[in-house]
Each structure stands twice: as C-alpha cells, then as structure tokens.
PDB file of N, CA and C in Angstrom:
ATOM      1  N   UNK A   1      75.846  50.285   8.227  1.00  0.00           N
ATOM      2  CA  UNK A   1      74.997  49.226   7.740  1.00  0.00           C
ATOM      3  C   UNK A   1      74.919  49.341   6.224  1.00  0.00           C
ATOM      4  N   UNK A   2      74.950  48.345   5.348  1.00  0.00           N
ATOM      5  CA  UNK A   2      74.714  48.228   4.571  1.00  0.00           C
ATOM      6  C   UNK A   2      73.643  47.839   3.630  1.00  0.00           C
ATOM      7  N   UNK A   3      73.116  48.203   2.563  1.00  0.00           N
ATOM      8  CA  UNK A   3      72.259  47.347   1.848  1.00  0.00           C
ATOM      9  C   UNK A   3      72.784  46.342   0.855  1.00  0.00           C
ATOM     10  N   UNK A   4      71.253  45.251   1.035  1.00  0.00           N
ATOM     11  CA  UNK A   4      71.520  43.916   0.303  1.00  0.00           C
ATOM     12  C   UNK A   4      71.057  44.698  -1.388  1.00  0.00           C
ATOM     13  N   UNK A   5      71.099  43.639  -2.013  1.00  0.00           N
ATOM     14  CA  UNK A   5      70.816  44.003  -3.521  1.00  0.00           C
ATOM     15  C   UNK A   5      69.476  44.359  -3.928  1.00  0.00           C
ATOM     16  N   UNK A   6      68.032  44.353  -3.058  1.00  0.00           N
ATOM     17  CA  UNK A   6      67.023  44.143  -3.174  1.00  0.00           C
ATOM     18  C   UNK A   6      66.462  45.359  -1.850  1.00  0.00           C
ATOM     19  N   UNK A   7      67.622  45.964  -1.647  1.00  0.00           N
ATOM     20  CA  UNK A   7      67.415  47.389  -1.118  1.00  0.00           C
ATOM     21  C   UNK A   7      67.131  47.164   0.189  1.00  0.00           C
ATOM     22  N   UNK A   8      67.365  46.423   0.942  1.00  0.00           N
ATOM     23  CA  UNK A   8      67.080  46.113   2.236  1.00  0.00           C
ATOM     24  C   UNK A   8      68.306  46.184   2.988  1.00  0.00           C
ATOM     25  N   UNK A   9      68.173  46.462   4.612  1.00  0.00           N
ATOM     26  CA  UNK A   9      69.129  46.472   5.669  1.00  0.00           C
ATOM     27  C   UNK A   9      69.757  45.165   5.440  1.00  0.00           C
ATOM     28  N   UNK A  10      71.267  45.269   5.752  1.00  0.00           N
ATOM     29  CA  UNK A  10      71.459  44.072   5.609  1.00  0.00           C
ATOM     30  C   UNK A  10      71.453  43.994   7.378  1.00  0.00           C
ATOM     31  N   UNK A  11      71.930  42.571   8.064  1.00  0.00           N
ATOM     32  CA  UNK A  11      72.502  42.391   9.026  1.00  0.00           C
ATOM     33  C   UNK A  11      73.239  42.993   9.441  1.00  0.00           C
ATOM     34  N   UNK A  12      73.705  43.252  11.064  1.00  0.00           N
ATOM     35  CA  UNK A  12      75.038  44.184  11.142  1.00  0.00           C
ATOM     36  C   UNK A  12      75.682  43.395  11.382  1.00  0.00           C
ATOM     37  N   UNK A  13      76.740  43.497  11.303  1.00  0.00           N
ATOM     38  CA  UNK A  13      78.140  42.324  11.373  1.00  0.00           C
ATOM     39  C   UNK A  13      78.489  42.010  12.471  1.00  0.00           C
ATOM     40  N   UNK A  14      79.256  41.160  12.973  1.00  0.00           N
ATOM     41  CA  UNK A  14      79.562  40.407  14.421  1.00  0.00           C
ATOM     42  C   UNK A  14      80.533  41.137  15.131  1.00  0.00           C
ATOM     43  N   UNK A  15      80.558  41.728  16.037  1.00  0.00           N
ATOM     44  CA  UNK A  15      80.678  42.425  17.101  1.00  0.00           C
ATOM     45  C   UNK A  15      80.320  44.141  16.834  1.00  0.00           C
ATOM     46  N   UNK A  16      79.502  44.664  16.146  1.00  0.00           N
ATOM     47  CA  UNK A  16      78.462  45.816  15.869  1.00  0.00           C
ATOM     48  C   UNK A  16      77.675  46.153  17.370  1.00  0.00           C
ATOM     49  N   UNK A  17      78.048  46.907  18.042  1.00  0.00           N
ATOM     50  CA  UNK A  17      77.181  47.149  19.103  1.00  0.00           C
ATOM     51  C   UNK A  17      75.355  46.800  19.294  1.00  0.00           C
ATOM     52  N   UNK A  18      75.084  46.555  18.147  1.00  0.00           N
ATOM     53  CA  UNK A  18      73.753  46.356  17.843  1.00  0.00           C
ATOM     54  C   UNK A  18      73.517  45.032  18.125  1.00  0.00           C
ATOM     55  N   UNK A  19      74.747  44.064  18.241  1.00  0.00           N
ATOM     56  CA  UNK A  19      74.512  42.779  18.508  1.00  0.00           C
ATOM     57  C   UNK A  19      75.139  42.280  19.655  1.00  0.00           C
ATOM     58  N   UNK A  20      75.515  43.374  20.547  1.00  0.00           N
ATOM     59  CA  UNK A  20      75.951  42.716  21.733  1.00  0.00           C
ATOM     60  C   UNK A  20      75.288  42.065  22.383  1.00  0.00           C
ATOM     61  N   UNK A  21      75.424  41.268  23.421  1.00  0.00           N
ATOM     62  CA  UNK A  21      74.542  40.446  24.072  1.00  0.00           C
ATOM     63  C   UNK A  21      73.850  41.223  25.174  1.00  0.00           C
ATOM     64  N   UNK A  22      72.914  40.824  25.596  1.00  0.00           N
ATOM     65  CA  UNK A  22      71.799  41.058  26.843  1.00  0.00           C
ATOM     66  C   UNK A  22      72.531  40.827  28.060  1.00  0.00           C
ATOM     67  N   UNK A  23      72.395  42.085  29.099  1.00  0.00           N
ATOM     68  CA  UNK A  23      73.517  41.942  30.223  1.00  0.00           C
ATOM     69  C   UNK A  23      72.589  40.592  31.202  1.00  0.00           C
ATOM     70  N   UNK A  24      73.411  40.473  31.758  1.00  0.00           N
ATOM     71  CA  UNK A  24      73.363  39.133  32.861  1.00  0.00           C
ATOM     72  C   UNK A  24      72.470  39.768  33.355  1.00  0.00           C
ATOM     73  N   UNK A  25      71.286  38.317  33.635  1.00  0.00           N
ATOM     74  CA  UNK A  25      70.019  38.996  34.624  1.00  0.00           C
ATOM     75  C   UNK A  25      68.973  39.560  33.955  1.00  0.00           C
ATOM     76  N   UNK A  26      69.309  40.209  32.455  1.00  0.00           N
ATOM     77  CA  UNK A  26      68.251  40.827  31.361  1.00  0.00           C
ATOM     78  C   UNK A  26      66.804  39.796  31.399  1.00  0.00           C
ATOM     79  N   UNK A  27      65.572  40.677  31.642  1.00  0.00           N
ATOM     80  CA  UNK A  27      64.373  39.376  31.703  1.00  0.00           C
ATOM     81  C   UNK A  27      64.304  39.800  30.189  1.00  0.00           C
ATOM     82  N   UNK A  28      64.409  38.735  29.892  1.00  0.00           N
ATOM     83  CA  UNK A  28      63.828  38.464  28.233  1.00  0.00           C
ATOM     84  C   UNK A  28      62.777  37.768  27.887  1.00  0.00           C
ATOM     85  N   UNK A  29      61.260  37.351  28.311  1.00  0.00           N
ATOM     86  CA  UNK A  29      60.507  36.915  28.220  1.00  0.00           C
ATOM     87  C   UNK A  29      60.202  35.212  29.118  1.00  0.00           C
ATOM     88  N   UNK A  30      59.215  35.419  28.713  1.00  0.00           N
ATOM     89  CA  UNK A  30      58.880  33.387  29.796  1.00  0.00           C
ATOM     90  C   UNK A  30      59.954  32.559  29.076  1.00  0.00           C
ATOM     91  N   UNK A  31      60.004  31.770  30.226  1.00  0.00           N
ATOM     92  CA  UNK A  31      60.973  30.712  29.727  1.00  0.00           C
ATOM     93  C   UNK A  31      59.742  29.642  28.602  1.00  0.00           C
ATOM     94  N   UNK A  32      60.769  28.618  27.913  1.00  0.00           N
ATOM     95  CA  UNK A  32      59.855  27.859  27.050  1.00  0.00           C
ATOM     96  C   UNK A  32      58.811  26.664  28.468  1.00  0.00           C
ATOM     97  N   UNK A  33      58.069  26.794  28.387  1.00  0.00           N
ATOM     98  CA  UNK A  33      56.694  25.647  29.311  1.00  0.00           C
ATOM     99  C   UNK A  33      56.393  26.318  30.283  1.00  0.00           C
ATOM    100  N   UNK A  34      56.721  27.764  30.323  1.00  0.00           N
ATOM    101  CA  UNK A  34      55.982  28.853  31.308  1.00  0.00           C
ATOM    102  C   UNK A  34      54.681  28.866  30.708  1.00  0.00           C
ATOM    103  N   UNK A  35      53.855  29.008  31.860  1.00  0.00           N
ATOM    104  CA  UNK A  35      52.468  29.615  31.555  1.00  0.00           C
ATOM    105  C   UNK A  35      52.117  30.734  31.196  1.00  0.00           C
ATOM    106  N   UNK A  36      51.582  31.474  29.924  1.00  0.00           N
ATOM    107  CA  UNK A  36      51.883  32.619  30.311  1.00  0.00           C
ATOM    108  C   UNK A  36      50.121  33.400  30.755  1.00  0.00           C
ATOM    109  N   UNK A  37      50.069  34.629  31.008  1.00  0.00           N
ATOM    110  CA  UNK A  37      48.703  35.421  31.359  1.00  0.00           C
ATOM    111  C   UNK A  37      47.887  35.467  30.402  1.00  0.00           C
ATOM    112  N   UNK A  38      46.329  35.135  29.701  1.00  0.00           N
ATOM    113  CA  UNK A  38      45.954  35.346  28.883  1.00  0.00           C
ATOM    114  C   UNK A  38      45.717  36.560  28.561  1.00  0.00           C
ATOM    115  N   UNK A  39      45.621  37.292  27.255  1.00  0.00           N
ATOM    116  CA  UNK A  39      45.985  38.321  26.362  1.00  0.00           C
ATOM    117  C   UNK A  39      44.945  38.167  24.897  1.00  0.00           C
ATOM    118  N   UNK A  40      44.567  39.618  24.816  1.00  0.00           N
ATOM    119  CA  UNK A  40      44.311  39.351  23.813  1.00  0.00           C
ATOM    120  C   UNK A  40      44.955  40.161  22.525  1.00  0.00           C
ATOM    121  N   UNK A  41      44.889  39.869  21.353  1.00  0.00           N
ATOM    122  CA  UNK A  41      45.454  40.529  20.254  1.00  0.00           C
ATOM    123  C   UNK A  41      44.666  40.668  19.074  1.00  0.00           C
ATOM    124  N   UNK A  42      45.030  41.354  18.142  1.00  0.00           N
ATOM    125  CA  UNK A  42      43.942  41.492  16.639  1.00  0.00           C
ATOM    126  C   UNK A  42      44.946  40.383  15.916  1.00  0.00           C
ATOM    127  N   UNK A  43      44.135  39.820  15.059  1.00  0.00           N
ATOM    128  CA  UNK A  43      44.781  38.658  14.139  1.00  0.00           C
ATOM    129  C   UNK A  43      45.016  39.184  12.460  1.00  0.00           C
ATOM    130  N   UNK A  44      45.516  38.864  11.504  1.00  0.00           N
ATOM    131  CA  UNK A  44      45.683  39.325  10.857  1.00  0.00           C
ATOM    132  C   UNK A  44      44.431  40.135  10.257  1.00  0.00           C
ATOM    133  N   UNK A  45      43.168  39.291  10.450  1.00  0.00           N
ATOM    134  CA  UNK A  45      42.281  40.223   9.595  1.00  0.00           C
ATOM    135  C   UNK A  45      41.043  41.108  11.031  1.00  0.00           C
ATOM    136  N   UNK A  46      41.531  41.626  11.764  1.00  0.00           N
ATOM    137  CA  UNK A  46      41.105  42.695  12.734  1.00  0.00           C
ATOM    138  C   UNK A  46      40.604  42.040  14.212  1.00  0.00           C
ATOM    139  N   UNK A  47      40.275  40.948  13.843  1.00  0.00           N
ATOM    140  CA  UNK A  47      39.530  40.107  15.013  1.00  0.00           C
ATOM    141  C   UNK A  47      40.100  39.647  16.539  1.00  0.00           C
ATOM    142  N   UNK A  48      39.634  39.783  16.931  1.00  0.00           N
ATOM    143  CA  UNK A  48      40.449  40.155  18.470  1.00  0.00           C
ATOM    144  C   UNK A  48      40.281  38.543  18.860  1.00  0.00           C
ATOM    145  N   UNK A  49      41.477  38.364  19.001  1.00  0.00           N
ATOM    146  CA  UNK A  49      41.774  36.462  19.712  1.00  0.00           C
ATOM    147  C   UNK A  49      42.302  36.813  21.379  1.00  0.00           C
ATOM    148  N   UNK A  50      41.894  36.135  22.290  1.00  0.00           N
ATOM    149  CA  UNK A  50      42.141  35.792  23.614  1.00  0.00           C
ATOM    150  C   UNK A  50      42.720  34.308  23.443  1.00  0.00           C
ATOM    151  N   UNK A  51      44.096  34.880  23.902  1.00  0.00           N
ATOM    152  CA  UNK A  51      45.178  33.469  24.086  1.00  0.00           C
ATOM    153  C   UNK A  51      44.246  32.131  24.242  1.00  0.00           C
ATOM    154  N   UNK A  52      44.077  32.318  26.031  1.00  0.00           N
ATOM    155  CA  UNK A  52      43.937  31.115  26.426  1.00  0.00           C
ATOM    156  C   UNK A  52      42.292  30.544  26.490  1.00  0.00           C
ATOM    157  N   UNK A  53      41.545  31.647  25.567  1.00  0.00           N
ATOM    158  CA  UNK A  53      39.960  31.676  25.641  1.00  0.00           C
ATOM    159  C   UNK A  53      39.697  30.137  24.116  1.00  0.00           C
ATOM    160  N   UNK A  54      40.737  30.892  22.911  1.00  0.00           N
ATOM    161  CA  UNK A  54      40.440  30.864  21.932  1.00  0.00           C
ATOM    162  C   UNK A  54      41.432  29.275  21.403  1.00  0.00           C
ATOM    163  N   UNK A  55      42.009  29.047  22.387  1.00  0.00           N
ATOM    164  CA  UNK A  55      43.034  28.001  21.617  1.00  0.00           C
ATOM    165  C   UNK A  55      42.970  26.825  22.240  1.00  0.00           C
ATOM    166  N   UNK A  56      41.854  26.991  23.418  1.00  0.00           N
ATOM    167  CA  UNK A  56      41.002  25.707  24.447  1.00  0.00           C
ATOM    168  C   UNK A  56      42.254  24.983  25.351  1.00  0.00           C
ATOM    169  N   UNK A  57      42.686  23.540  24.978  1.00  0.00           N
ATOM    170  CA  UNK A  57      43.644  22.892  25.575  1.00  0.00           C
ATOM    171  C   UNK A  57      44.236  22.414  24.803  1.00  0.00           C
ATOM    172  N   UNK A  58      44.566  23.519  23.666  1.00  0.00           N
ATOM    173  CA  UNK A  58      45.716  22.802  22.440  1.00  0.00           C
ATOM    174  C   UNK A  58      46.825  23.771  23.121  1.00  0.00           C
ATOM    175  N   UNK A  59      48.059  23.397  22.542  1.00  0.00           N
ATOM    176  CA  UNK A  59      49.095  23.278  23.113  1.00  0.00           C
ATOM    177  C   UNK A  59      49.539  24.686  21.639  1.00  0.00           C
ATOM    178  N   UNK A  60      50.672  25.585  22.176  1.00  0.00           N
ATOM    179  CA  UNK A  60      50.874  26.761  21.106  1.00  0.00           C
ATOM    180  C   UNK A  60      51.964  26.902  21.009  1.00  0.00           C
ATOM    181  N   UNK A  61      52.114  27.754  19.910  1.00  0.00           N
ATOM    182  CA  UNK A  61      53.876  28.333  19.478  1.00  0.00           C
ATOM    183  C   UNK A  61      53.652  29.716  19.370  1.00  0.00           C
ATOM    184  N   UNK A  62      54.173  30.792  20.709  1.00  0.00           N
ATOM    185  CA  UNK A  62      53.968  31.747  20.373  1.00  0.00           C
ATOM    186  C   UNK A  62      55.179  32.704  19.629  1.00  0.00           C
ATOM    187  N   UNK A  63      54.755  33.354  18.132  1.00  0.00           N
ATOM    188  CA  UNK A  63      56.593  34.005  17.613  1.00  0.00           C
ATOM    189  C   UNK A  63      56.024  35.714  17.612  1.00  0.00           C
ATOM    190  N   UNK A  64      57.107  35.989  17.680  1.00  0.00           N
ATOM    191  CA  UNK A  64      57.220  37.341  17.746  1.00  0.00           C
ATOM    192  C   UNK A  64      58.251  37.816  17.096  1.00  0.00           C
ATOM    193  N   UNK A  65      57.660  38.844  16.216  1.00  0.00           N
ATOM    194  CA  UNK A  65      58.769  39.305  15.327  1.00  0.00           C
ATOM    195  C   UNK A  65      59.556  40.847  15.911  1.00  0.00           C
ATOM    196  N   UNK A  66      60.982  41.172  16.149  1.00  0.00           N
ATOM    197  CA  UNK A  66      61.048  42.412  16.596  1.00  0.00           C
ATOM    198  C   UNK A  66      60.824  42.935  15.649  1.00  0.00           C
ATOM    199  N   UNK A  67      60.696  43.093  13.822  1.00  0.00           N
ATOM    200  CA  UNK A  67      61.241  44.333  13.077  1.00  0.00           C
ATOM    201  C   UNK A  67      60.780  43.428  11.997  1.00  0.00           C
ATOM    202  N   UNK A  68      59.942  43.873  11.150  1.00  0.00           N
ATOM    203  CA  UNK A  68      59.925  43.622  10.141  1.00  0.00           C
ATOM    204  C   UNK A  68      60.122  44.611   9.066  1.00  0.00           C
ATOM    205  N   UNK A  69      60.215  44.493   7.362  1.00  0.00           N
ATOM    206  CA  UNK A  69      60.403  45.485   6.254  1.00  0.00           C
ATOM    207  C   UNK A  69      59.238  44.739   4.818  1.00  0.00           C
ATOM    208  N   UNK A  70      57.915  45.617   5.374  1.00  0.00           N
ATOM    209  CA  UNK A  70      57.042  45.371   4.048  1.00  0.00           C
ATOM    210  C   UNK A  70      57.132  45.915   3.004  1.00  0.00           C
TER     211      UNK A  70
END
C-alpha cells in the first residue's frame, strides 16, 4: 500500500486481496426498504438516539462508515 501526498493510505489497487469480493451467500446487511430493529446509538455530541423512537414516521438514510483517518 501506498501513501497519497497528504500522508494517507492510499486505496489498494484492483485485484489486491483486500478487494476481493464477498463470497456468494455473504449476509451483508438489510436489503434497501428492509425494516430494520430499533437501536440505539450516541450521536456526535454523547446523546443517546433510539432509531425508531427518535425519527417518528420520517423516512431515513442510514451510512456507515467501515474506516475512517482523523
């Protein structure tokens, strides 16, 4: 792996074992218009949110980051 100019991982390149694909059958999360279980989480500033308590009958985008570099 390499670094970019700004000292960061770069990407690994296309066919890098790191980017092989997910074997057949891999559960990788709800599909998109699955329901999912309500949950709760801390929000950026400590406060604990419940999915489906806190967001009533608005409709959501949930993202998830695997990896971030602060």
């Amino acid at each position: 792996m390499e670094r970019d100019n700004l000292g960061f991982d770069a990407p690994a390149p296309i066919g890098h074992p790191v980017r092989a694909s997910m074997p057949e059958g891999a559960y990788s999360g709800p599909a998109i218009g699955e329901h999912l279980p309500d949950f709760e989480l801390p929000d950026a500033f400590g406060s604990t949110i419940r999915f489906h308590t806190d967001r009533g009958n608005s409709r959501a985008a949930l993202v998830f980051y695997r990896s971030a570099v602060w």
